[in-house]
C-alpha atoms as a PDB file:
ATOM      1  CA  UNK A   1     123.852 124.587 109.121  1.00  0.00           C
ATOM      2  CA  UNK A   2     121.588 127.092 107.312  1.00  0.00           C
ATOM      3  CA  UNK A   3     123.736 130.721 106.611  1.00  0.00           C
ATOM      4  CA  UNK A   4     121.630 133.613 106.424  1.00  0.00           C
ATOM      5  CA  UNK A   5     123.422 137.234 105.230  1.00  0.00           C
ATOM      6  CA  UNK A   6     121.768 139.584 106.833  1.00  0.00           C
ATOM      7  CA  UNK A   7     121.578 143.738 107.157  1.00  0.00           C
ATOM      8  CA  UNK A   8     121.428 145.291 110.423  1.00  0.00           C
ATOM      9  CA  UNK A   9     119.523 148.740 110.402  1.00  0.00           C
ATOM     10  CA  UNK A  10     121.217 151.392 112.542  1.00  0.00           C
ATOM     11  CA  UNK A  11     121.365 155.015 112.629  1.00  0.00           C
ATOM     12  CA  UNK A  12     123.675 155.170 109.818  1.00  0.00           C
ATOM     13  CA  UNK A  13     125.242 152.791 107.461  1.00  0.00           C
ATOM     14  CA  UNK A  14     123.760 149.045 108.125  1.00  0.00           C
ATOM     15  CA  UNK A  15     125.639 146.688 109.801  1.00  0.00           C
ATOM     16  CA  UNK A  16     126.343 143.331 107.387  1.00  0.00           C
ATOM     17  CA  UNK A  17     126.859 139.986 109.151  1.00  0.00           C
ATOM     18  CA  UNK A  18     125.621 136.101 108.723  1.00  0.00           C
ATOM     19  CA  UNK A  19     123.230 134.377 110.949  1.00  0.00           C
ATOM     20  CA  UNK A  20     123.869 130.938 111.416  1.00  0.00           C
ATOM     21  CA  UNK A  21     121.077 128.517 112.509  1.00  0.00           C
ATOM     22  CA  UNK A  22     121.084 124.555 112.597  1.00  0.00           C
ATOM     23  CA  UNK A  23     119.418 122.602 109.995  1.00  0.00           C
ATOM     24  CA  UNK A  24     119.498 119.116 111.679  1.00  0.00           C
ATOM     25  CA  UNK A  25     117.873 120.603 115.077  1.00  0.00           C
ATOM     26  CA  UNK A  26     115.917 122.828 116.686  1.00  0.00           C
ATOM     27  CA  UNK A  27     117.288 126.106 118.126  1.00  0.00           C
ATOM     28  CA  UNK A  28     117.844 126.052 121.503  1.00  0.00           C
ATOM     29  CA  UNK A  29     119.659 129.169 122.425  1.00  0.00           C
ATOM     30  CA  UNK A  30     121.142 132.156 120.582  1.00  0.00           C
ATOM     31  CA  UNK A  31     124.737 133.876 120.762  1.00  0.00           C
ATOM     32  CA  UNK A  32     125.488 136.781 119.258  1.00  0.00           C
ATOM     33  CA  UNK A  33     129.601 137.460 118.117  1.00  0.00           C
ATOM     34  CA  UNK A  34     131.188 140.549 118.848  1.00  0.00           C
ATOM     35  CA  UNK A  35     134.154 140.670 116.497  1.00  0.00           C
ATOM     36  CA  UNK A  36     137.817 141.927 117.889  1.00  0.00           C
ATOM     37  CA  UNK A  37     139.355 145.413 116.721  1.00  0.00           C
ATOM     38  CA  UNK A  38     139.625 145.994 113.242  1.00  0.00           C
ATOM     39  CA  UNK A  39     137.998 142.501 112.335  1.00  0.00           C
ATOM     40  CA  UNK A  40     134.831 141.679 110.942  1.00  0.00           C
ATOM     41  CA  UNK A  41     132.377 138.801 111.233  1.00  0.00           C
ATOM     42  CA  UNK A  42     134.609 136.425 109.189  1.00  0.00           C
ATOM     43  CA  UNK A  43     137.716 136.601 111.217  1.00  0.00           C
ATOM     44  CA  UNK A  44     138.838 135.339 114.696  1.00  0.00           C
ATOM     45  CA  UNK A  45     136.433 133.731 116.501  1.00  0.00           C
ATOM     46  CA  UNK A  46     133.541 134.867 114.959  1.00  0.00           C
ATOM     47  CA  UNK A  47     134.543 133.036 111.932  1.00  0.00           C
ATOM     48  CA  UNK A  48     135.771 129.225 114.126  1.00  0.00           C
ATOM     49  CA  UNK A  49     132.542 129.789 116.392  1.00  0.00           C
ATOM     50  CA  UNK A  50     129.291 129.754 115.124  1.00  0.00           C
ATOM     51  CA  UNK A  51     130.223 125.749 113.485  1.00  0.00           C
ATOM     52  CA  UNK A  52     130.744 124.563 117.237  1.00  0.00           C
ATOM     53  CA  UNK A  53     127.474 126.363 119.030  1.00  0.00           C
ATOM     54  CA  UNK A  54     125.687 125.512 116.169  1.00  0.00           C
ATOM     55  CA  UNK A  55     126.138 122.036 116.754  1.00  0.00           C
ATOM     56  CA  UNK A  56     125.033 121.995 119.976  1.00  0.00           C
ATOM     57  CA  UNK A  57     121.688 123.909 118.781  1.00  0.00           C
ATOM     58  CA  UNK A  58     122.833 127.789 119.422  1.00  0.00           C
ATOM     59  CA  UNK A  59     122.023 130.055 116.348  1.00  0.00           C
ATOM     60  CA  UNK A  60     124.680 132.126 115.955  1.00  0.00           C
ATOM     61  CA  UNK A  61     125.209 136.226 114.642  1.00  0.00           C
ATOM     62  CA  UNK A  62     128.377 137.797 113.642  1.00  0.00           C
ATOM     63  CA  UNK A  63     128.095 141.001 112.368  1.00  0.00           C
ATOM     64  CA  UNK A  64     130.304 143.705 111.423  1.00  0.00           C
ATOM     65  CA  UNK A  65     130.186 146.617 113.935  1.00  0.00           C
ATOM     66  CA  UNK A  66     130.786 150.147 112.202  1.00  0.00           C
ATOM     67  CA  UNK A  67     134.712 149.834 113.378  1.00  0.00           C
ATOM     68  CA  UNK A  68     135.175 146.780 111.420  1.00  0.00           C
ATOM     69  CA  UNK A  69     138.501 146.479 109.211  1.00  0.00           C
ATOM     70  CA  UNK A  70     140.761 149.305 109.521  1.00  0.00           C
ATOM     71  CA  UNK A  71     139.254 151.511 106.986  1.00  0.00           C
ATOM     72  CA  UNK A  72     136.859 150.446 104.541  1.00  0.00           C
ATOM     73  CA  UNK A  73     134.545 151.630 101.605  1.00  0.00           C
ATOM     74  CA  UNK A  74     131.226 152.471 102.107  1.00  0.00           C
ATOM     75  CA  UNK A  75     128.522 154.045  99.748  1.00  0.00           C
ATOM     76  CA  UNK A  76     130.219 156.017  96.724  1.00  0.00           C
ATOM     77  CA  UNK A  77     133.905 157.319  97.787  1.00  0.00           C
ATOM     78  CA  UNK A  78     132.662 157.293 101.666  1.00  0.00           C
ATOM     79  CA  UNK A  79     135.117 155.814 104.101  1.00  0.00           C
ATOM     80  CA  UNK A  80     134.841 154.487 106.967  1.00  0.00           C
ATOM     81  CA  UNK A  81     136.117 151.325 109.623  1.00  0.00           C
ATOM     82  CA  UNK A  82     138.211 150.308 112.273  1.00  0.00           C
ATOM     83  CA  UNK A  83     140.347 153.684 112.111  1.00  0.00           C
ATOM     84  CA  UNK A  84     137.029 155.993 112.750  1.00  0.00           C
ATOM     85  CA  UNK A  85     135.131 153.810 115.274  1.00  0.00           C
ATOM     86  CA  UNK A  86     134.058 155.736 118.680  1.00  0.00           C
ATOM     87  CA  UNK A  87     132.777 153.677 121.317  1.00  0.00           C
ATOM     88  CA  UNK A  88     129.322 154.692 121.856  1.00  0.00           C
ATOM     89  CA  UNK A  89     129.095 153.896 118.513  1.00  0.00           C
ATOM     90  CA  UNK A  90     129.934 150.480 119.233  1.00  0.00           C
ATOM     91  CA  UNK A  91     128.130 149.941 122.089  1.00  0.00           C
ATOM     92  CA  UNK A  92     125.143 151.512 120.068  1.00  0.00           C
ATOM     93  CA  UNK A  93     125.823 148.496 117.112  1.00  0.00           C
ATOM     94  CA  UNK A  94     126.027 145.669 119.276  1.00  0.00           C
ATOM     95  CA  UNK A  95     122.242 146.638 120.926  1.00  0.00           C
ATOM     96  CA  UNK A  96     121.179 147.404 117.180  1.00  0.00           C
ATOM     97  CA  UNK A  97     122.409 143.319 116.796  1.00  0.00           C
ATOM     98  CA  UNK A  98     120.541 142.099 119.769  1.00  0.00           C
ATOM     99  CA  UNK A  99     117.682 144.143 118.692  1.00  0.00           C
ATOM    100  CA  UNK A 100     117.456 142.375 115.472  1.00  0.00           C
ATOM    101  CA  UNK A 101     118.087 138.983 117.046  1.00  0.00           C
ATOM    102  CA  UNK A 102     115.270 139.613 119.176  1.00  0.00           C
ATOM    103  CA  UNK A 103     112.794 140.601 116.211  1.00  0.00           C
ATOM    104  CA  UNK A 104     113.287 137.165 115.193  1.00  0.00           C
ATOM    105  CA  UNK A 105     111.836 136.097 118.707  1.00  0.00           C
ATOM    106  CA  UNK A 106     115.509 135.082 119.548  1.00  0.00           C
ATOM    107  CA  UNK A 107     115.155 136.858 123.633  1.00  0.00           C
ATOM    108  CA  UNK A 108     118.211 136.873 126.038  1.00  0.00           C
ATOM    109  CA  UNK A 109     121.126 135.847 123.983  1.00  0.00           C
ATOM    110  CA  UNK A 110     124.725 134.648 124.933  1.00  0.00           C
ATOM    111  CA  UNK A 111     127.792 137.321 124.339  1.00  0.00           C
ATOM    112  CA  UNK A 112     130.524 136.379 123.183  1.00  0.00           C
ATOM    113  CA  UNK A 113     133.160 139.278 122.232  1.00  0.00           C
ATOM    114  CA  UNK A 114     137.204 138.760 121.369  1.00  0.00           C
ATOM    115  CA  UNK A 115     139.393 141.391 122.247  1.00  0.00           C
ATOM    116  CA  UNK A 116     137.966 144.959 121.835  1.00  0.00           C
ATOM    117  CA  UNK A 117     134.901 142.907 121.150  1.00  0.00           C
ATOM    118  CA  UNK A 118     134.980 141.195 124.594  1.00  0.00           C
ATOM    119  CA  UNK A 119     135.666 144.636 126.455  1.00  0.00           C
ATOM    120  CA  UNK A 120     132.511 145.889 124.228  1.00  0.00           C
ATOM    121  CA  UNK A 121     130.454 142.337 125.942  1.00  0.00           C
ATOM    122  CA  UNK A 122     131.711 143.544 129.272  1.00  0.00           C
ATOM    123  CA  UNK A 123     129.626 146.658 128.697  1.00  0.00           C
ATOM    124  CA  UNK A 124     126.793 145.303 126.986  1.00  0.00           C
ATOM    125  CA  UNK A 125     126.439 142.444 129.892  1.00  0.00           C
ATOM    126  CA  UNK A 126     126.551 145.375 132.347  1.00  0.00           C
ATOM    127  CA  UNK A 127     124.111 147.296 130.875  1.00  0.00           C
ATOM    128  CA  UNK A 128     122.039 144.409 130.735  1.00  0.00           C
ATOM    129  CA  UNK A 129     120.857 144.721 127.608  1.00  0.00           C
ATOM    130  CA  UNK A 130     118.387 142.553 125.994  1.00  0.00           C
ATOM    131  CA  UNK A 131     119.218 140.588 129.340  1.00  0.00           C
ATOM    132  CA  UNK A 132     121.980 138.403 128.140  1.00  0.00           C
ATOM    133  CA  UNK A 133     121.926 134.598 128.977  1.00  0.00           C
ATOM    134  CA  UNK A 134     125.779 134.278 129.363  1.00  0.00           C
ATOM    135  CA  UNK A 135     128.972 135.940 128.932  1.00  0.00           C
ATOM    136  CA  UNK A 136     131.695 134.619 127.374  1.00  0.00           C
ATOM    137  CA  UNK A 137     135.083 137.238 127.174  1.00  0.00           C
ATOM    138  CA  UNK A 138     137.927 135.919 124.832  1.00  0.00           C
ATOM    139  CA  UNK A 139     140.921 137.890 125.803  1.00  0.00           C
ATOM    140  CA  UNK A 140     139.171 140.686 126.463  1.00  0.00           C
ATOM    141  CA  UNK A 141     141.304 143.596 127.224  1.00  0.00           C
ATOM    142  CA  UNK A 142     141.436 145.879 130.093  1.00  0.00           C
ATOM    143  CA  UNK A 143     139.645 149.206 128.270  1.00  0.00           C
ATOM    144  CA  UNK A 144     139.157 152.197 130.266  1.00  0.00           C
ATOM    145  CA  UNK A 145     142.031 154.590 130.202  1.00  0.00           C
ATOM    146  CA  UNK A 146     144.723 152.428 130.743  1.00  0.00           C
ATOM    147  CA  UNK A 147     144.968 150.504 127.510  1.00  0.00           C
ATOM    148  CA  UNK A 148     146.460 153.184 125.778  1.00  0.00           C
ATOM    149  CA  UNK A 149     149.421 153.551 127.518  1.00  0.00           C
ATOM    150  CA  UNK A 150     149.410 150.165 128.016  1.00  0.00           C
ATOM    151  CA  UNK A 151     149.543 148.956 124.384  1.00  0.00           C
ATOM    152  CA  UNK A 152     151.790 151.750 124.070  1.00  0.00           C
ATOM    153  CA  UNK A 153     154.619 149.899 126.281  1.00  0.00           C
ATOM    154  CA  UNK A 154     153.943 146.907 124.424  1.00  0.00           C
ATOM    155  CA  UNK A 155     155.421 148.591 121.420  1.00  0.00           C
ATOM    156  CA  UNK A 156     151.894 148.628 119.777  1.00  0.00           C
ATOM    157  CA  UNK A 157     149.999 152.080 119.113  1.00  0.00           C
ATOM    158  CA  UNK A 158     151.895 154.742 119.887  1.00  0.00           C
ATOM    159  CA  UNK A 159     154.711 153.395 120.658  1.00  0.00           C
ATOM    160  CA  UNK A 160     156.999 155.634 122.725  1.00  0.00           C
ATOM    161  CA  UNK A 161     155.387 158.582 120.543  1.00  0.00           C
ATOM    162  CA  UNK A 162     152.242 158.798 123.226  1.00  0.00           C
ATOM    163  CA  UNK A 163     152.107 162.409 124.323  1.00  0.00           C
ATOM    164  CA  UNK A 164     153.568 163.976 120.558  1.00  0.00           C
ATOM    165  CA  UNK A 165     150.746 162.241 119.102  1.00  0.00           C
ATOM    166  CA  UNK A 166     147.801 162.736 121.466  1.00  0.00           C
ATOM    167  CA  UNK A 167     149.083 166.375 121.382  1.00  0.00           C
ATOM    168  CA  UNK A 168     148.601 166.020 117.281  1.00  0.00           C
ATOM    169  CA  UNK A 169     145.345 164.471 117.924  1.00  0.00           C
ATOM    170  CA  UNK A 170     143.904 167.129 120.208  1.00  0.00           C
ATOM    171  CA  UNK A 171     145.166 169.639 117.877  1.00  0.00           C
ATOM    172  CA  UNK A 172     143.381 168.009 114.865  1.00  0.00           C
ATOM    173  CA  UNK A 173     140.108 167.972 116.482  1.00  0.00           C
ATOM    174  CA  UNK A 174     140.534 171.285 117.749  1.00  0.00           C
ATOM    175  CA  UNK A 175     140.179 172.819 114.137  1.00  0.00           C
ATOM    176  CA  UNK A 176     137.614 170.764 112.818  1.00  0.00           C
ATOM    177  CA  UNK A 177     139.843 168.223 111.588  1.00  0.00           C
ATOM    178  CA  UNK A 178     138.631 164.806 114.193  1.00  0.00           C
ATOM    179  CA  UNK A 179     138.046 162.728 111.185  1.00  0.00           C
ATOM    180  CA  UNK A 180     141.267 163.295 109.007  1.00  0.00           C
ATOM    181  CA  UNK A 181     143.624 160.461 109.510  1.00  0.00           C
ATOM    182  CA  UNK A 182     147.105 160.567 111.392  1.00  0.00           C
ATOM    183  CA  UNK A 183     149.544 157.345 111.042  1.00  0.00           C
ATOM    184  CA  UNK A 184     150.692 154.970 113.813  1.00  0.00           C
ATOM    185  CA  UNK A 185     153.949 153.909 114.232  1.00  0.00           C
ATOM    186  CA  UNK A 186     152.013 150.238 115.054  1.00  0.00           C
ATOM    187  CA  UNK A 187     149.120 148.500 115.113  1.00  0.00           C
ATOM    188  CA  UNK A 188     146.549 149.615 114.160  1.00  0.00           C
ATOM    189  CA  UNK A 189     148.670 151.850 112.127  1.00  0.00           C
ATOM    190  CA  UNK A 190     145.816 154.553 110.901  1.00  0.00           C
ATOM    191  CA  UNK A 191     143.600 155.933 112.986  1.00  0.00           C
ATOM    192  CA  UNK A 192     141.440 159.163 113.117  1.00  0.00           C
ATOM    193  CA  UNK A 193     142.385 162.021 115.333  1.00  0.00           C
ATOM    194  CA  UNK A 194     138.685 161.179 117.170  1.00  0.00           C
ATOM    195  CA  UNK A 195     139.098 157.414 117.602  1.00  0.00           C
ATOM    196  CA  UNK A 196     142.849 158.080 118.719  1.00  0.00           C
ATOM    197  CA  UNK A 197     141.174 160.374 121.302  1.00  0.00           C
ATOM    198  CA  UNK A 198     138.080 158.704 122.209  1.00  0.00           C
ATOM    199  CA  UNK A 199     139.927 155.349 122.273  1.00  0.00           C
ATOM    200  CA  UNK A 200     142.693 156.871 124.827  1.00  0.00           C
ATOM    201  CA  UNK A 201     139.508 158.966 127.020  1.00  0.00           C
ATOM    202  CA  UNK A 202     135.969 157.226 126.447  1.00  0.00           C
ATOM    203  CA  UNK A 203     136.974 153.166 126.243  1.00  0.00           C
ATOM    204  CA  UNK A 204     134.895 151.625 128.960  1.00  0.00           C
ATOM    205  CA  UNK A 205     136.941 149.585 131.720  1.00  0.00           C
ATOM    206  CA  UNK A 206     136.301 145.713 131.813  1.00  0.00           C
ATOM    207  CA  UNK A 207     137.001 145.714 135.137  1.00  0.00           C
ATOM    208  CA  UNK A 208     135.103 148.779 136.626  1.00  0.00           C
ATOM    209  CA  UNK A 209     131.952 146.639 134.749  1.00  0.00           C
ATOM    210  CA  UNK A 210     132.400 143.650 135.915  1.00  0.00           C
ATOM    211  CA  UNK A 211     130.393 144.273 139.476  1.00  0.00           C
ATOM    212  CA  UNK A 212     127.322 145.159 137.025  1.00  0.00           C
ATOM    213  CA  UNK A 213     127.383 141.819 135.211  1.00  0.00           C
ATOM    214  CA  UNK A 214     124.741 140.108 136.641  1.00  0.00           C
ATOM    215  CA  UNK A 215     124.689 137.005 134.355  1.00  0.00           C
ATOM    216  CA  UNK A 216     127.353 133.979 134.265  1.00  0.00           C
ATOM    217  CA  UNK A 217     130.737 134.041 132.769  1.00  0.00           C
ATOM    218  CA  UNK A 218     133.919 132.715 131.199  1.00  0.00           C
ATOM    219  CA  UNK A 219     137.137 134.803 130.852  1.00  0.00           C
ATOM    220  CA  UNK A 220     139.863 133.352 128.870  1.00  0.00           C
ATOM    221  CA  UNK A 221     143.587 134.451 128.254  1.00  0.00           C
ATOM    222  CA  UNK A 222     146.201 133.040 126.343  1.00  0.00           C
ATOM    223  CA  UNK A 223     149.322 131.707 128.079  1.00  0.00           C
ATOM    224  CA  UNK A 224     151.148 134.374 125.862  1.00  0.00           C
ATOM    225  CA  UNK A 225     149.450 137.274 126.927  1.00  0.00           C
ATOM    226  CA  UNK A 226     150.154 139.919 129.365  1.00  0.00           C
ATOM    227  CA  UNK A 227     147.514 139.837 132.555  1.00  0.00           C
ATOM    228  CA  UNK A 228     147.740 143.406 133.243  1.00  0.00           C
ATOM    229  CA  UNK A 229     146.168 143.561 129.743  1.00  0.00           C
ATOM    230  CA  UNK A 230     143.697 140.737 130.326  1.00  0.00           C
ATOM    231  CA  UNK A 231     142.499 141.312 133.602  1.00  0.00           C
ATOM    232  CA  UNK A 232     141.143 137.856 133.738  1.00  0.00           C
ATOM    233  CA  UNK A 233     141.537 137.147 137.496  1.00  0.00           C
ATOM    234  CA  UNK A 234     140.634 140.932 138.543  1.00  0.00           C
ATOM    235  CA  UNK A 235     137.175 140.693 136.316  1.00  0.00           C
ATOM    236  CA  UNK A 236     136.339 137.195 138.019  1.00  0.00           C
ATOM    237  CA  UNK A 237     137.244 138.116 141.375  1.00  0.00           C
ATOM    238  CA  UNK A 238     135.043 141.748 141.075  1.00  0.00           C
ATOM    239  CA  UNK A 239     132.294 139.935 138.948  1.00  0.00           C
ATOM    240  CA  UNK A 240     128.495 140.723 139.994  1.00  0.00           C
ATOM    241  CA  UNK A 241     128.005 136.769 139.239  1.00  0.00           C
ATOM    242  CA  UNK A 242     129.822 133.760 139.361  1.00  0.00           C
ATOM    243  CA  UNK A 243     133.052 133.940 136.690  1.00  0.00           C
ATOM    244  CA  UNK A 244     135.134 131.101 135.404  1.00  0.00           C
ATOM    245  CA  UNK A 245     138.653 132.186 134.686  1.00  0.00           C
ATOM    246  CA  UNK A 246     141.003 129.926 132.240  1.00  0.00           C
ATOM    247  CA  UNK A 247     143.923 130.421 130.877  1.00  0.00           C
ATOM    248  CA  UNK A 248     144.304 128.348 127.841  1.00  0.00           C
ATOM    249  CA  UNK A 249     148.083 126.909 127.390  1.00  0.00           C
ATOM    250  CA  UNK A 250     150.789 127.470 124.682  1.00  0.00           C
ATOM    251  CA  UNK A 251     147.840 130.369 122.864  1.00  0.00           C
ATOM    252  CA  UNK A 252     148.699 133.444 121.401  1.00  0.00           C
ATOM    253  CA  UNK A 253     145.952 136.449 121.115  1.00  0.00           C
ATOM    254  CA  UNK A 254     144.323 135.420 118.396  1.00  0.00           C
ATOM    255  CA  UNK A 255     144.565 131.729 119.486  1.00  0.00           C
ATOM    256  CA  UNK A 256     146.312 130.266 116.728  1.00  0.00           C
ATOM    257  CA  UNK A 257     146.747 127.011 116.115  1.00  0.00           C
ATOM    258  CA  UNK A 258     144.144 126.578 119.190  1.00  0.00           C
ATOM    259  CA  UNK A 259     141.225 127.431 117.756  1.00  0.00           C
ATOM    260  CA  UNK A 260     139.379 124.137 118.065  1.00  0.00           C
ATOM    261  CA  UNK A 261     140.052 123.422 121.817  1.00  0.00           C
ATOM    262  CA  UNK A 262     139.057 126.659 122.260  1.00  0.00           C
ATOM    263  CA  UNK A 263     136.040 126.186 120.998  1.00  0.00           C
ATOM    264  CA  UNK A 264     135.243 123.597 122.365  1.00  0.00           C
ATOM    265  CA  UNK A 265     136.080 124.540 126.099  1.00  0.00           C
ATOM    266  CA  UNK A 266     133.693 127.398 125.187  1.00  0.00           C
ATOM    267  CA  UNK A 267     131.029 125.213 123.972  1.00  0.00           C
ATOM    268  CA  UNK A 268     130.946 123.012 126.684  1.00  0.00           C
ATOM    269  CA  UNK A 269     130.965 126.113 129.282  1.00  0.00           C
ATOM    270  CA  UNK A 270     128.064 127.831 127.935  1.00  0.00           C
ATOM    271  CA  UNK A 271     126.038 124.068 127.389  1.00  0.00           C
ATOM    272  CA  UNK A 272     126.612 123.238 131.217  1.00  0.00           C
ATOM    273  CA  UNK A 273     126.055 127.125 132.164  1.00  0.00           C
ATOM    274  CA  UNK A 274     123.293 127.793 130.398  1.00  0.00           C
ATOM    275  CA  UNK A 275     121.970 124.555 130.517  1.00  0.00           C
ATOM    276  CA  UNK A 276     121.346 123.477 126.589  1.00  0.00           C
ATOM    277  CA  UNK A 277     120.452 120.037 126.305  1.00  0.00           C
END
């Protein structure tokens, strides 16, 4: 396959990312990768993807959204990453990626987003933007305001710590201090007093968008993972079209170990969905 490394224009900083497009075949579809939280377009899935679809013909992006990494440097001593990211910012990146797809006369891609990246999908899907082919959610989680307190329990975030450090938060943006950091007692460890309260307030919910998705889709969860975090059978059963639901055996979150079954059962979905012969 032919790797292209490309700049995304946006509102601020450009986005980097590479575009991956077969060599041995024409291009029959396009995807575009929307990377988990605090990863980047060379991690997770959008690093084991793009060789499978672009096998079967499907040029693939996967781009760094502005909340890639956990904090990272950007022009001069400028910081900036995972630990900043708002969500309108995201959702504002990913249409900046399917605009520049489209430029290059690529129209009505397939999503795929892991993770933070497939709540992000969820959103993008139900907007209907750029009228997406397919959906594909890879243990997406449940956004809206209950993953918070949700990773919280889980011992991730804040931890037991919830309402002392949303308190701290609040109190940080209160006197002009949103983008000063404050520390985590887990992942993701650093975060901005903004993100921590945008993230807990502002995080769309998979669920409440699944009615809106009007194209096909395919929701897996690891065997590992909680449900009430991965709404996979609550998405599929409020989806606005159909939904597969899987629930891929003996797989972790990040679906180690299973990456290329996983890929594959994705491949073949989206070929037969969408299809790509």
């Amino acid at each position: 396959m032919h790797l292209e490394l490309v700049s995304i224009a946006t509102d601020a900083e450009p986005l980097d990312g590479i575009f991956y497009t077969p060599t041995a075949r024409g291009i029959k579809a396009s995807a575009l990768l929307f990377h988990g939280n605090c990863h980047n377009f060379y991690m997770g899935p959008s690093r084991f993807m793009p060789e499978v679809l672009v096998a079967q013909g499907i040029a693939c992006l996967a781009f760094n959204r502005r909340g890639h990494d956990m904090v990272t440097s950007l022009h001069g001593r400028t910081i900036g990453g995972g630990s900043f990211q708002l969500a309108h910012e995201a959702i504002a990146d990913n249409r900046a990626a399917s605009d520049w797809l489209a430029t290059r006369g690529h129209l009505h891609p397939i999503i795929i987003g892991h993770s933070n990246g497939g709540m992000l999908a969820a959103q993008h899907c139900a907007d209907d933007y750029g009228q997406p082919r397919a959906l594909v959610l890879m243990s997406a989680h449940v956004g809206g305001t209950e993953n918070v307190p949700q990773m919280s329990r889980a011992g991730m975030f804040a931890q037991d710590r919830l309402a002392e450090l949303t308190a701290q938060a609040e109190a940080m943006v209160a006197r002009g201090a949103g983008r000063e950091l404050m520390l985590l007692p887990d992942g993701w460890w650093v975060i901005s007093a903004e993100s921590f309260i945008d993230r807990a307030r502002h995080t769309p919910s998979t669920v409440g968008n699944a009615p809106k998705v009007r194209c096909p889709s395919l929701y897996l969860r690891g065997d590992r993972e909680a449900p009430e975090s991965y709404p996979v059978e609550a998405f599929a059963a409020a989806a606005g079209a159909p939904c597969e639901a899987r629930i891929i055996p003996d797989c972790d979150h990040f679906y180690t170990g299973r990456e290329d079954d996983v890929g594959r059962q994705v491949v073949d979905w989206v070929v037969k969905t969408c299809k790509i012969g």
